[in-house]
Protein backbone atom coordinates (compact mmCIF):
# COMPACT_ATOMS: atom_id res chain seq x y z
CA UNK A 1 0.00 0.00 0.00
CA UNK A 2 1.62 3.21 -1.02
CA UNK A 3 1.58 6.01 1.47
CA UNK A 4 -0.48 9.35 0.18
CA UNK A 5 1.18 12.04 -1.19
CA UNK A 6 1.48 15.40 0.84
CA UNK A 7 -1.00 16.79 -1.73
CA UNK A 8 -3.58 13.89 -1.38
CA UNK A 9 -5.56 14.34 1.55
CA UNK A 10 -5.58 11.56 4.52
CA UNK A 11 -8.11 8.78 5.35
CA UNK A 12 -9.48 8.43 8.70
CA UNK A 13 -7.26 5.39 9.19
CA UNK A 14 -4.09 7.41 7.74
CA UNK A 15 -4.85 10.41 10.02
CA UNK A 16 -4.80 8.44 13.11
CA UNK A 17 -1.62 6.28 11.60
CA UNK A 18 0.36 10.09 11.25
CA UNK A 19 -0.97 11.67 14.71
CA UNK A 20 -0.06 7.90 16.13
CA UNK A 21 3.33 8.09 14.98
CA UNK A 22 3.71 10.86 17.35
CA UNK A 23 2.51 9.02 20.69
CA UNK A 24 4.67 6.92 22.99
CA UNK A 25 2.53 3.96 22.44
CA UNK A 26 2.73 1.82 19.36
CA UNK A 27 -0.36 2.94 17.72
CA UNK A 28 -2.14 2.15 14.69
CA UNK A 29 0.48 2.04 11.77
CA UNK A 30 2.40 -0.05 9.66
CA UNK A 31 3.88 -3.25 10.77
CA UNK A 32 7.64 -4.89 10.52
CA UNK A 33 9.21 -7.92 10.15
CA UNK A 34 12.23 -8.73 12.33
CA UNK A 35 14.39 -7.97 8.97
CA UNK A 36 12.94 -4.31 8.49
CA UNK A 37 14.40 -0.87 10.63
CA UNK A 38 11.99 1.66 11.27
CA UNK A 39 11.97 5.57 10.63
CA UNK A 40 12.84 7.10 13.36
CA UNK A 41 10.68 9.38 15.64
CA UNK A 42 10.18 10.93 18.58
CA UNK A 43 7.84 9.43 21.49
CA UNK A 44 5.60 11.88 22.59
CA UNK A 45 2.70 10.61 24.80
CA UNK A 46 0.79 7.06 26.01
CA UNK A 47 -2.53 4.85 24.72
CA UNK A 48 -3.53 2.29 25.53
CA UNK A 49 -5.40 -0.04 23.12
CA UNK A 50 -6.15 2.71 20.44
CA UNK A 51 -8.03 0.06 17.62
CA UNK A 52 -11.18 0.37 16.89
CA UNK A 53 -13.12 -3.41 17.57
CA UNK A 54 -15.23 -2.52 13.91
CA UNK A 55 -12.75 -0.81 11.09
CA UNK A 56 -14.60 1.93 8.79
CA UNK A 57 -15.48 0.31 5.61
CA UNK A 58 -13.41 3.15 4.46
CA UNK A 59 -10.27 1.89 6.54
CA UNK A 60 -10.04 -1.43 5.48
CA UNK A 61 -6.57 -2.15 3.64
CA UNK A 62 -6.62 -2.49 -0.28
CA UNK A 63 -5.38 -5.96 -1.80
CA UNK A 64 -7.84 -5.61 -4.86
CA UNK A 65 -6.67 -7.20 -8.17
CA UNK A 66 -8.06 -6.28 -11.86
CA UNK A 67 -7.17 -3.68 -14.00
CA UNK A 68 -8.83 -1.59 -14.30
CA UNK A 69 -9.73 -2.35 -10.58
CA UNK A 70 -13.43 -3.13 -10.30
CA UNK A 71 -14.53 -0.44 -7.71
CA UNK A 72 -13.08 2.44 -9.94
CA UNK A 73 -15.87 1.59 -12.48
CA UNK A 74 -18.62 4.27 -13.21
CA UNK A 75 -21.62 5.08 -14.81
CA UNK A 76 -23.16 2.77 -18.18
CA UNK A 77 -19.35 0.66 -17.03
CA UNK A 78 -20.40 -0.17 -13.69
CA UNK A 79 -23.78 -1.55 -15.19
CA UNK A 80 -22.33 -3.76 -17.65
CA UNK A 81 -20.10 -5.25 -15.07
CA UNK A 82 -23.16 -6.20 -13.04
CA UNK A 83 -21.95 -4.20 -9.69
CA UNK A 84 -24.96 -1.83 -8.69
CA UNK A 85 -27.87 -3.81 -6.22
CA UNK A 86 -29.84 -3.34 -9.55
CA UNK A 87 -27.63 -4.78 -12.15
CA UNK A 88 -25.79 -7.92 -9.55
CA UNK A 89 -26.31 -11.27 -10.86
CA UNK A 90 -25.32 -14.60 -9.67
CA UNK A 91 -25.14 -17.24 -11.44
CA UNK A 92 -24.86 -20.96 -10.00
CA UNK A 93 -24.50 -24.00 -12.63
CA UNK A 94 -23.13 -27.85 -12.88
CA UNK A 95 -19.26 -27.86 -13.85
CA UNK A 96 -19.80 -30.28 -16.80
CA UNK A 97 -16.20 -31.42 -15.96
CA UNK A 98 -14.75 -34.97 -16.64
CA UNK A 99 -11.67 -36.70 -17.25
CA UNK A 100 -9.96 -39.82 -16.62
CA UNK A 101 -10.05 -39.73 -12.76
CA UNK A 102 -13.68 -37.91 -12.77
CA UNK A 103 -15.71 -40.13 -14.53
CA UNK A 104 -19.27 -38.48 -13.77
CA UNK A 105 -20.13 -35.05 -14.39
CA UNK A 106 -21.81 -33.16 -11.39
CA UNK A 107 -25.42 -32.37 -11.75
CA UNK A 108 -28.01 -29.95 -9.83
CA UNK A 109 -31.77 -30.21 -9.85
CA UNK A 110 -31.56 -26.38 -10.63
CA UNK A 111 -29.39 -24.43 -12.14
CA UNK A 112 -29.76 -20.10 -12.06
CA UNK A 113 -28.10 -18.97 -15.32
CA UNK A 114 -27.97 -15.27 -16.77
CA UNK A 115 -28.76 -16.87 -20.30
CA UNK A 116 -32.39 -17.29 -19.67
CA UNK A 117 -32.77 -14.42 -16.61
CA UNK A 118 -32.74 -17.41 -13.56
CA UNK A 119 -29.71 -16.34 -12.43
CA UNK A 120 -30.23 -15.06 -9.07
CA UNK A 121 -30.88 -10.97 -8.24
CA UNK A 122 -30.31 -9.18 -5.17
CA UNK A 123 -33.93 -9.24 -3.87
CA UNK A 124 -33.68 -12.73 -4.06
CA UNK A 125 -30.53 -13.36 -1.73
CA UNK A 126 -32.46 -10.83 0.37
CA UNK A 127 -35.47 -12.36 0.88
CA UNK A 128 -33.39 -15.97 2.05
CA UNK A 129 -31.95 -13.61 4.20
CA UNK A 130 -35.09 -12.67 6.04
CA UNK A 131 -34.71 -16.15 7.29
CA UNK A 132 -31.21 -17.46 7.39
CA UNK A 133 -29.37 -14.68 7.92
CA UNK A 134 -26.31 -14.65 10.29
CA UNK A 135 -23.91 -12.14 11.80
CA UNK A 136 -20.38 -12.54 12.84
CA UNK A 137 -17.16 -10.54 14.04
CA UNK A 138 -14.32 -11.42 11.11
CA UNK A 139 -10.94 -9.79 10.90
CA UNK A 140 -9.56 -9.97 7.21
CA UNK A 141 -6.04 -10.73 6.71
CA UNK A 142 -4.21 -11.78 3.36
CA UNK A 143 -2.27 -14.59 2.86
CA UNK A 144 1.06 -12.53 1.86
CA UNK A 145 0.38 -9.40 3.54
CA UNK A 146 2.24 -9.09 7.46
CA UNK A 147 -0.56 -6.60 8.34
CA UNK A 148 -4.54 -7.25 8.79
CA UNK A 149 -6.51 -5.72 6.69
CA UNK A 150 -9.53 -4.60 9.12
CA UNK A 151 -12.24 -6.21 11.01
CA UNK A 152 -15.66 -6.04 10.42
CA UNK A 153 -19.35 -7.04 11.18
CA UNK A 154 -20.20 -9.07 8.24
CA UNK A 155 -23.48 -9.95 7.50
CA UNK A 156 -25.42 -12.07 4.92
CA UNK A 157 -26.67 -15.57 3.85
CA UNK A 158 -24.79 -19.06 4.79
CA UNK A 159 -23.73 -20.71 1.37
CA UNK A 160 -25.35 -24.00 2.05
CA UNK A 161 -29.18 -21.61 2.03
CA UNK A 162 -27.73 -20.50 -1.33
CA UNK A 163 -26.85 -24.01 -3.02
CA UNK A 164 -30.05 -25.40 -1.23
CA UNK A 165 -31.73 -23.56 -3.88
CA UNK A 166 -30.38 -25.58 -6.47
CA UNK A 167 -32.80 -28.68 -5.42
CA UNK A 168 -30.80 -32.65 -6.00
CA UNK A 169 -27.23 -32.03 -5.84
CA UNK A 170 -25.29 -35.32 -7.08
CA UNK A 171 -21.84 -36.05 -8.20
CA UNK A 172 -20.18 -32.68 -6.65
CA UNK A 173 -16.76 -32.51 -4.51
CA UNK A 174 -16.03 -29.07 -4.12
CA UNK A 175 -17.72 -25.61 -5.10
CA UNK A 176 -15.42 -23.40 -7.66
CA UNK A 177 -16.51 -19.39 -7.59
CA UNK A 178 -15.37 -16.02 -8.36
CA UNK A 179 -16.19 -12.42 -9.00
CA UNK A 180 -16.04 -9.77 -11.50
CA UNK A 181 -12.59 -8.97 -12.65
CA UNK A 182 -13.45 -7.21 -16.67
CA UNK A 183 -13.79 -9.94 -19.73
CA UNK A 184 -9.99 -10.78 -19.57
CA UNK A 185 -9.87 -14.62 -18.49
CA UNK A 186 -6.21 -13.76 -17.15
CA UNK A 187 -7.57 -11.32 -14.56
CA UNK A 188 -10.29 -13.64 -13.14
CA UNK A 189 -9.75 -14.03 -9.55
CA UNK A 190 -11.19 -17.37 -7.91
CA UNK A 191 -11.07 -19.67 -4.93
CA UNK A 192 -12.50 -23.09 -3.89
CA UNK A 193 -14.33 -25.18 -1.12
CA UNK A 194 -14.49 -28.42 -0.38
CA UNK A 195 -18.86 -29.70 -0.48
CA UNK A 196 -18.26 -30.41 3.13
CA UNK A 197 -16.81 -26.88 4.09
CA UNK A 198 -19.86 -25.66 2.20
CA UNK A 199 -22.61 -27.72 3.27
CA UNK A 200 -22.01 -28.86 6.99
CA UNK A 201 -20.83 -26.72 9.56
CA UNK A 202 -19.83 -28.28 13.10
CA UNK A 203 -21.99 -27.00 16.28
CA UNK A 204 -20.28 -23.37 17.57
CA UNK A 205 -18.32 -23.29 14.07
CA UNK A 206 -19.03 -20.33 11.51
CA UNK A 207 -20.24 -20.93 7.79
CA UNK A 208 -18.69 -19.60 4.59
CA UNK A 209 -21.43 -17.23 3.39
CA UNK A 210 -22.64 -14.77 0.77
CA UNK A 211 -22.16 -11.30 2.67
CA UNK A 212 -24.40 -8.00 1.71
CA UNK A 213 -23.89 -6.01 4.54
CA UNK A 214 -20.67 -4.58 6.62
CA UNK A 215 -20.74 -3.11 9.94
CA UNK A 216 -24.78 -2.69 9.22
CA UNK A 217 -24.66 -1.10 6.12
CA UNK A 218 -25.05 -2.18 2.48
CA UNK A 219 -21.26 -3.58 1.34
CA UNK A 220 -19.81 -0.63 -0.34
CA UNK A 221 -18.21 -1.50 -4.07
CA UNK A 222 -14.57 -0.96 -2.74
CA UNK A 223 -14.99 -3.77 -0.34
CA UNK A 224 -16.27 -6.09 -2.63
CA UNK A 225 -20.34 -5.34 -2.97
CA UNK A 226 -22.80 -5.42 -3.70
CA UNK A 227 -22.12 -8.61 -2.47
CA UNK A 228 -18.96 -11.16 -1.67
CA UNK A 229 -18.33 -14.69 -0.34
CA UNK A 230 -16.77 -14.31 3.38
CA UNK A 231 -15.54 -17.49 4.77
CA UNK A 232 -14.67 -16.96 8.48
CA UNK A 233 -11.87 -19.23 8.66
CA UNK A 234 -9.82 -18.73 5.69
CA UNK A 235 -7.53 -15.75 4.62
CA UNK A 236 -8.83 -13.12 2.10
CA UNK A 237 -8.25 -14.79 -0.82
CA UNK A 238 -10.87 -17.38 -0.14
CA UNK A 239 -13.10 -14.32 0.68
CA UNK A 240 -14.11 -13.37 -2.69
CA UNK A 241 -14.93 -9.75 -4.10
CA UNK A 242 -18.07 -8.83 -6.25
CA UNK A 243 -19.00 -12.17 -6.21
CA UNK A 244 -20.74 -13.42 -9.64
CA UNK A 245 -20.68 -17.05 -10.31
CA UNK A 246 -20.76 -20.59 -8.63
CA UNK A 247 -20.17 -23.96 -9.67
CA UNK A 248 -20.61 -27.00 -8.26
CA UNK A 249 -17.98 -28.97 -9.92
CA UNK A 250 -17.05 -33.51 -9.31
CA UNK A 251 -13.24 -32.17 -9.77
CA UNK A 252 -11.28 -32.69 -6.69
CA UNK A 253 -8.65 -29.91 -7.18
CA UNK A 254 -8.71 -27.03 -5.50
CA UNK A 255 -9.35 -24.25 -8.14
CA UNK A 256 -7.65 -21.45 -6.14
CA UNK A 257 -5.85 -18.49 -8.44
CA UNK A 258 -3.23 -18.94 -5.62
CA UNK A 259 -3.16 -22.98 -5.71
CA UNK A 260 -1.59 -21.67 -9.20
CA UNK A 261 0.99 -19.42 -7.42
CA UNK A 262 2.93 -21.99 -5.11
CA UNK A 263 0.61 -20.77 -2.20
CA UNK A 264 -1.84 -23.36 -0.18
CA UNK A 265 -5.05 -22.86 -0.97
CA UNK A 266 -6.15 -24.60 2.28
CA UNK A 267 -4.42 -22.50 4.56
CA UNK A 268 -6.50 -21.35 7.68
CA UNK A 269 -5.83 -17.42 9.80
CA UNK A 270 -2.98 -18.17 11.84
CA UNK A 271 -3.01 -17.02 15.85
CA UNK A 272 -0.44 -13.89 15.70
CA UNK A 273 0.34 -10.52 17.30
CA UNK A 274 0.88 -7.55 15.39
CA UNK A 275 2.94 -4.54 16.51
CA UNK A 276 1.97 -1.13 16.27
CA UNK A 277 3.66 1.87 14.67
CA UNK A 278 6.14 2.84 17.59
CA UNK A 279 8.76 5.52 18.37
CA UNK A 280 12.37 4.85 18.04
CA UNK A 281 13.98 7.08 20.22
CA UNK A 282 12.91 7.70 24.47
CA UNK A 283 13.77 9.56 27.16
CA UNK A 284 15.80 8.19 30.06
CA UNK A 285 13.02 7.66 32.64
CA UNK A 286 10.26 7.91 30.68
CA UNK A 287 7.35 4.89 30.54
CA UNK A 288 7.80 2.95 27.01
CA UNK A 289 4.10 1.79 26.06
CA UNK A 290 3.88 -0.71 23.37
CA UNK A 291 0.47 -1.98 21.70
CA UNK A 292 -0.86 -3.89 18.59
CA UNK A 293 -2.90 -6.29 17.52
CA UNK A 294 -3.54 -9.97 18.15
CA UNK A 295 -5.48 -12.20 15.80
CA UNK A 296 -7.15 -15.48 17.07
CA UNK A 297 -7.01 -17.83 14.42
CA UNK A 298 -8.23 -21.19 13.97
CA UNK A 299 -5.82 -22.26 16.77
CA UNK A 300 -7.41 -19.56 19.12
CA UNK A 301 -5.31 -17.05 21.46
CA UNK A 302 -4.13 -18.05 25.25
CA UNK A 303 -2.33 -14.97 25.41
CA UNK A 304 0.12 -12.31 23.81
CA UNK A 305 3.85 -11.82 25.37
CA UNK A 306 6.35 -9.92 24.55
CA UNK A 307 10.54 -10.18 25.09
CA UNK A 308 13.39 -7.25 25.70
CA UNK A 309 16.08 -7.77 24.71
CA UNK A 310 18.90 -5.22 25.16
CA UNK A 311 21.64 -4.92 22.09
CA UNK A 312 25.07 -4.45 23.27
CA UNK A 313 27.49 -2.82 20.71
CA UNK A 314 29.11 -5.58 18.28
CA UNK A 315 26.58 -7.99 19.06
CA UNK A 316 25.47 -10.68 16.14
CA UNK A 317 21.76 -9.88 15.31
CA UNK A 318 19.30 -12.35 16.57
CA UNK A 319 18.25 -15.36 14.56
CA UNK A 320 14.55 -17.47 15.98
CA UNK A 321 16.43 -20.28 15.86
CA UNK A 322 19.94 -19.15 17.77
CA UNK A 323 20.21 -20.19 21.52
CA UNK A 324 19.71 -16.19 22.64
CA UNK A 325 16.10 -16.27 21.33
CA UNK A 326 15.67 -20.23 22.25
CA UNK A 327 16.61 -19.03 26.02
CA UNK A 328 14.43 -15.87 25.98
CA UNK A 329 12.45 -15.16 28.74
CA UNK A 330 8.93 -13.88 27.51
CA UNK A 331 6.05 -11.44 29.72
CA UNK A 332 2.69 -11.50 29.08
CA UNK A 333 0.91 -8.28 27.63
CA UNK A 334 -2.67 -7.24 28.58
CA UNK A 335 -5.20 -8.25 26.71
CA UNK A 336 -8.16 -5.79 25.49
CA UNK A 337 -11.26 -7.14 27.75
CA UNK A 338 -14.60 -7.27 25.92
CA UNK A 339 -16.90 -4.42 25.94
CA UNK A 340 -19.63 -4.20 28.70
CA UNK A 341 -21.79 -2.87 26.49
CA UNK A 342 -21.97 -4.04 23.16
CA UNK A 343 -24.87 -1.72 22.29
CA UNK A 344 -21.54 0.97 21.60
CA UNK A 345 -19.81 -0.98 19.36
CA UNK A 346 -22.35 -2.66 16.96
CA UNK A 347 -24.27 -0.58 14.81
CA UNK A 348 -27.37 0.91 15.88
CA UNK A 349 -30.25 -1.62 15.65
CA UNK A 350 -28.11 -4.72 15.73
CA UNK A 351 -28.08 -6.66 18.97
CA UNK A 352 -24.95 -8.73 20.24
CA UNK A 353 -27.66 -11.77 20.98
CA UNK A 354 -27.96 -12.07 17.03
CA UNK A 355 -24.47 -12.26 16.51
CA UNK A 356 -22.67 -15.95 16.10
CA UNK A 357 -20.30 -16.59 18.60
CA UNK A 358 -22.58 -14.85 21.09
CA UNK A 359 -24.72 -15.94 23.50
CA UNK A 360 -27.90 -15.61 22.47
CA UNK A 361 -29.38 -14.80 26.01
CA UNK A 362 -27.09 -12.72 27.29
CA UNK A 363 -25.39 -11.29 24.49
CA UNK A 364 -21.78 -11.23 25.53
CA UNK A 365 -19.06 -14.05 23.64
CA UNK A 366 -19.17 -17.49 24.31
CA UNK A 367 -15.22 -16.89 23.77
CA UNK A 368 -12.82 -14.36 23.49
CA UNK A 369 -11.18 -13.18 21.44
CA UNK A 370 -13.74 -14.44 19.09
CA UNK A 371 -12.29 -16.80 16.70
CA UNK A 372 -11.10 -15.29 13.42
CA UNK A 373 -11.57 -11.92 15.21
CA UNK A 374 -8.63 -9.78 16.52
CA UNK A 375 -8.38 -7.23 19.93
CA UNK A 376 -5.52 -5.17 21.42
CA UNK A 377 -2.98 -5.69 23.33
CA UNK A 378 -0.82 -3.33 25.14
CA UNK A 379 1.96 -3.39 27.71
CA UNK A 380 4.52 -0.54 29.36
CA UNK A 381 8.21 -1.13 29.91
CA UNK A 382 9.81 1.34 32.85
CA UNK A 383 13.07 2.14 34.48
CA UNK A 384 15.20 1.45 30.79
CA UNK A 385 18.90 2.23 30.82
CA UNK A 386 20.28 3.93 28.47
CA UNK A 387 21.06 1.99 25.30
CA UNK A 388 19.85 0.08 22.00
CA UNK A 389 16.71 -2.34 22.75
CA UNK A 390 14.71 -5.17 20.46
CA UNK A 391 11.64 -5.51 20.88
CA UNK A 392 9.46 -8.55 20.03
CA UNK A 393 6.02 -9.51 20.75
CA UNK A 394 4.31 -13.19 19.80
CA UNK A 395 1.00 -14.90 20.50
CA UNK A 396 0.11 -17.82 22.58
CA UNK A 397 -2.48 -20.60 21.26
CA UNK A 398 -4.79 -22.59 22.78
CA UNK A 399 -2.59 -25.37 21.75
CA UNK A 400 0.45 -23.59 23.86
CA UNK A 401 2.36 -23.45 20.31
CA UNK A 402 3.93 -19.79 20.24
CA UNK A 403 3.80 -17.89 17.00
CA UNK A 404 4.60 -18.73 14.29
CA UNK A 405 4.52 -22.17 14.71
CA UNK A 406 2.81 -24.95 13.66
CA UNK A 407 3.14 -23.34 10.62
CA UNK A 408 5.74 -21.64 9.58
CA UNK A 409 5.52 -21.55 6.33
CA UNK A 410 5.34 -18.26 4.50
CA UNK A 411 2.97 -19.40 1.39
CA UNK A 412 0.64 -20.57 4.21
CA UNK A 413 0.11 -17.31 5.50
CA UNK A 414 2.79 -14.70 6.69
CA UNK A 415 3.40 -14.99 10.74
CA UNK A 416 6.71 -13.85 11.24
CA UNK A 417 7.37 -12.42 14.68
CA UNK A 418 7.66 -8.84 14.25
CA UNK A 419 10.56 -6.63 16.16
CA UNK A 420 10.37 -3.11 16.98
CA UNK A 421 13.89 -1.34 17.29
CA UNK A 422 14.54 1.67 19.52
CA UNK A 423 16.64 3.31 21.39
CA UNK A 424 16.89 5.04 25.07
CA UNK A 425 18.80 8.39 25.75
């Protein structure tokens, strides 16, 4: 993401990244690997956990793909491409695939095509809605991107009401679908679910689902409306913009555009913390308050904990896998508690007993974090000596595995444990 120019003005989320920058806290702002410096700045005063639970539609990063890029589309354009509430279409139809390992094509009683008008219209995903629609808390995060994207209240239809539509369903395996990226075949954008994924869903467990509404509101066209698939467990590229056509397919490959790019398609959100933007310079005697975020993934969050480590002059940088970070001695952070009153956080109108994850009676989480959701964390580091400091902050699962572990990996999702460098003078 390129920062604005000094001529272009700044976003709500930009404005409180620059005044951020400016506090002693590690505030909203852009994120580091261990391998990157940071600018340096002055610390000028405390926060504590400074992120908003629900990020501004406006706010949200941008990891759109097309060119041109779908939401920049106007006027008789924006009609042909089937992205006003008017115009959206979706169609869902039987992959006629076969080959030598897939001997039988799939089939549907039903099939919603724009060739002879069935193909569904928004008033029709709305009025499934009226009866199976859900809510849920989902933090968006990309697969190759070391900072979340934003966190919203998604709301919408589970897929399985969707397909249901399409009456016998025989000979299928996993459901291909993507979204409006112009008439170039190279720019189409698409993911993949297994049936299962799609069709059963396991007690307290969220469903992939056709979203038309963020934070209470219709979703706008830069965030993928009029409306997208959102699957709670899966990074963004499962979460599909401008979502336009479905098939149910007897192929058992997954038809991910990043299956195609060495990345795993299957990849769930990993349990990490995030630090904030942060000062790199302090006064001797001053408090040092650190803060960020921490994402609970599929492997849920214990806790967040962070390690200071003090750089003496000639010393070998530290590796994750040397015996100075293997020894390390780690603190926990304080977690962001949940709201007392969700009534201030959700939009008006929506109640926290309609949300999943909540409890319907008394309207506070059955867990938290919520899964696939993210909260602050903050901690404050006195008494310093003068000198060069690292420091390093990494969750805790339910499992006890501390990021980034079990996986590793970077094509299965980004989870490097970030370092903030500074300095005290």
């Amino acid at each position: 993401m390129e920062p604005p120019s000094p001529s272009e003005p700044l976003s709500r989320r930009e404005f409180v990244r620059t005044t951020s920058a400016l506090a002693v806290s590690a505030l909203v702002g852009e994120r580091v690997s261990a391998e990157a410096p940071r600018a340096t700045t002055t610390a000028k005063a405390a926060c504590a956990f400074p992120h908003p639970l629900l990020t501004h539609a406006d706010d949200f990063y941008d990891v759109s793909r097309g060119s041109p890029k779908p939401f920049t589309l106007t006027g008789e354009a924006l009609t042909q491409a089937r992205l006003t509430p008017e115009t959206w279409r979706l169609e869902i139809i039987a992959d006629p695939y076969t080959s030598d390992q897939v001997k039988e094509p799939a089939s549907l009683g039903r099939q919603f095509k724009l060739e002879d008008g069935t193909a569904l219209d928004m008033a029709a995903l709305m009025e499934l809605g009226k009866k199976h629609s859900a809510r849920f808390l989902k933090a968006m995060q990309c697969l190759n991107i070391a900072t979340p994207l934003g966190q919203g209240l998604w709301e919408g239809v589970p897929l399985r009401e969707v397909l249901r539509l399409c009456g016998g369903i025989k000979s299928v395996r996993r459901i291909y679908y993507w979204g409006y990226h112009n008439n170039d075949p190279k720019q189409i954008f698409q993911s993949s679910l297994t049936y299962t994924e799609a069709m059963e869903t396991a007690p307290g467990e969220l469903p992939p689902f056709i979203a038309y509404k963020l934070n209470g509101e219709p979703i706008p066209l830069k965030r993928g409306g009029p409306a997208r698939l959102v699957v709670p467990w899966a990074h963004g590229f499962k979460s599909i913009k401008w979502l336009q056509r479905i098939a149910l397919t007897n192929d058992y490959k997954a038809a991910d555009t990043y299956a195609l790019q060495n990345n795993d398609p299957e990849s769930h959100l990993k349990t990490a913390a995030y630090i904030d933007m942060a000062p790199d310079k302090f006064a001797t005697g001053q408090p040092i308050a650190f803060s960020g975020l921490a994402l609970s993934g599929l492997s849920g969050l214990e806790r967040v904990e962070y390690w200071l480590y003090r750089v003496e002059p000639g010393a070998p940088a530290v590796a994750q896998d040397d015996a100075t970070y293997q020894s390390a001695s780690w603190t926990p952070c304080q977690l962001e508690a949940p709201p007392a009153d969700w009534s201030s956080i959700l939009p008006p109108g929506v109640s926290s007993k309609t949300v999943l994850g909540f409890d319907p009676k008394t309207g506070q989480p059955a867990t938290w974090p919520l899964r696939y959701s993210m909260i602050s964390w903050t901690t404050t580091l006195r008494d310093l000596k003068p000198g060069k400091y690292e420091f390093r902050a990494r969750a805790i699962d339910l499992n006890g595995f501390a990021q980034p572990e079990p996986r590793p990996i970077p094509k299965a999702g980004k989870n490097a444990v970030e370092v903030h460098r500074f300095e005290v003078a």
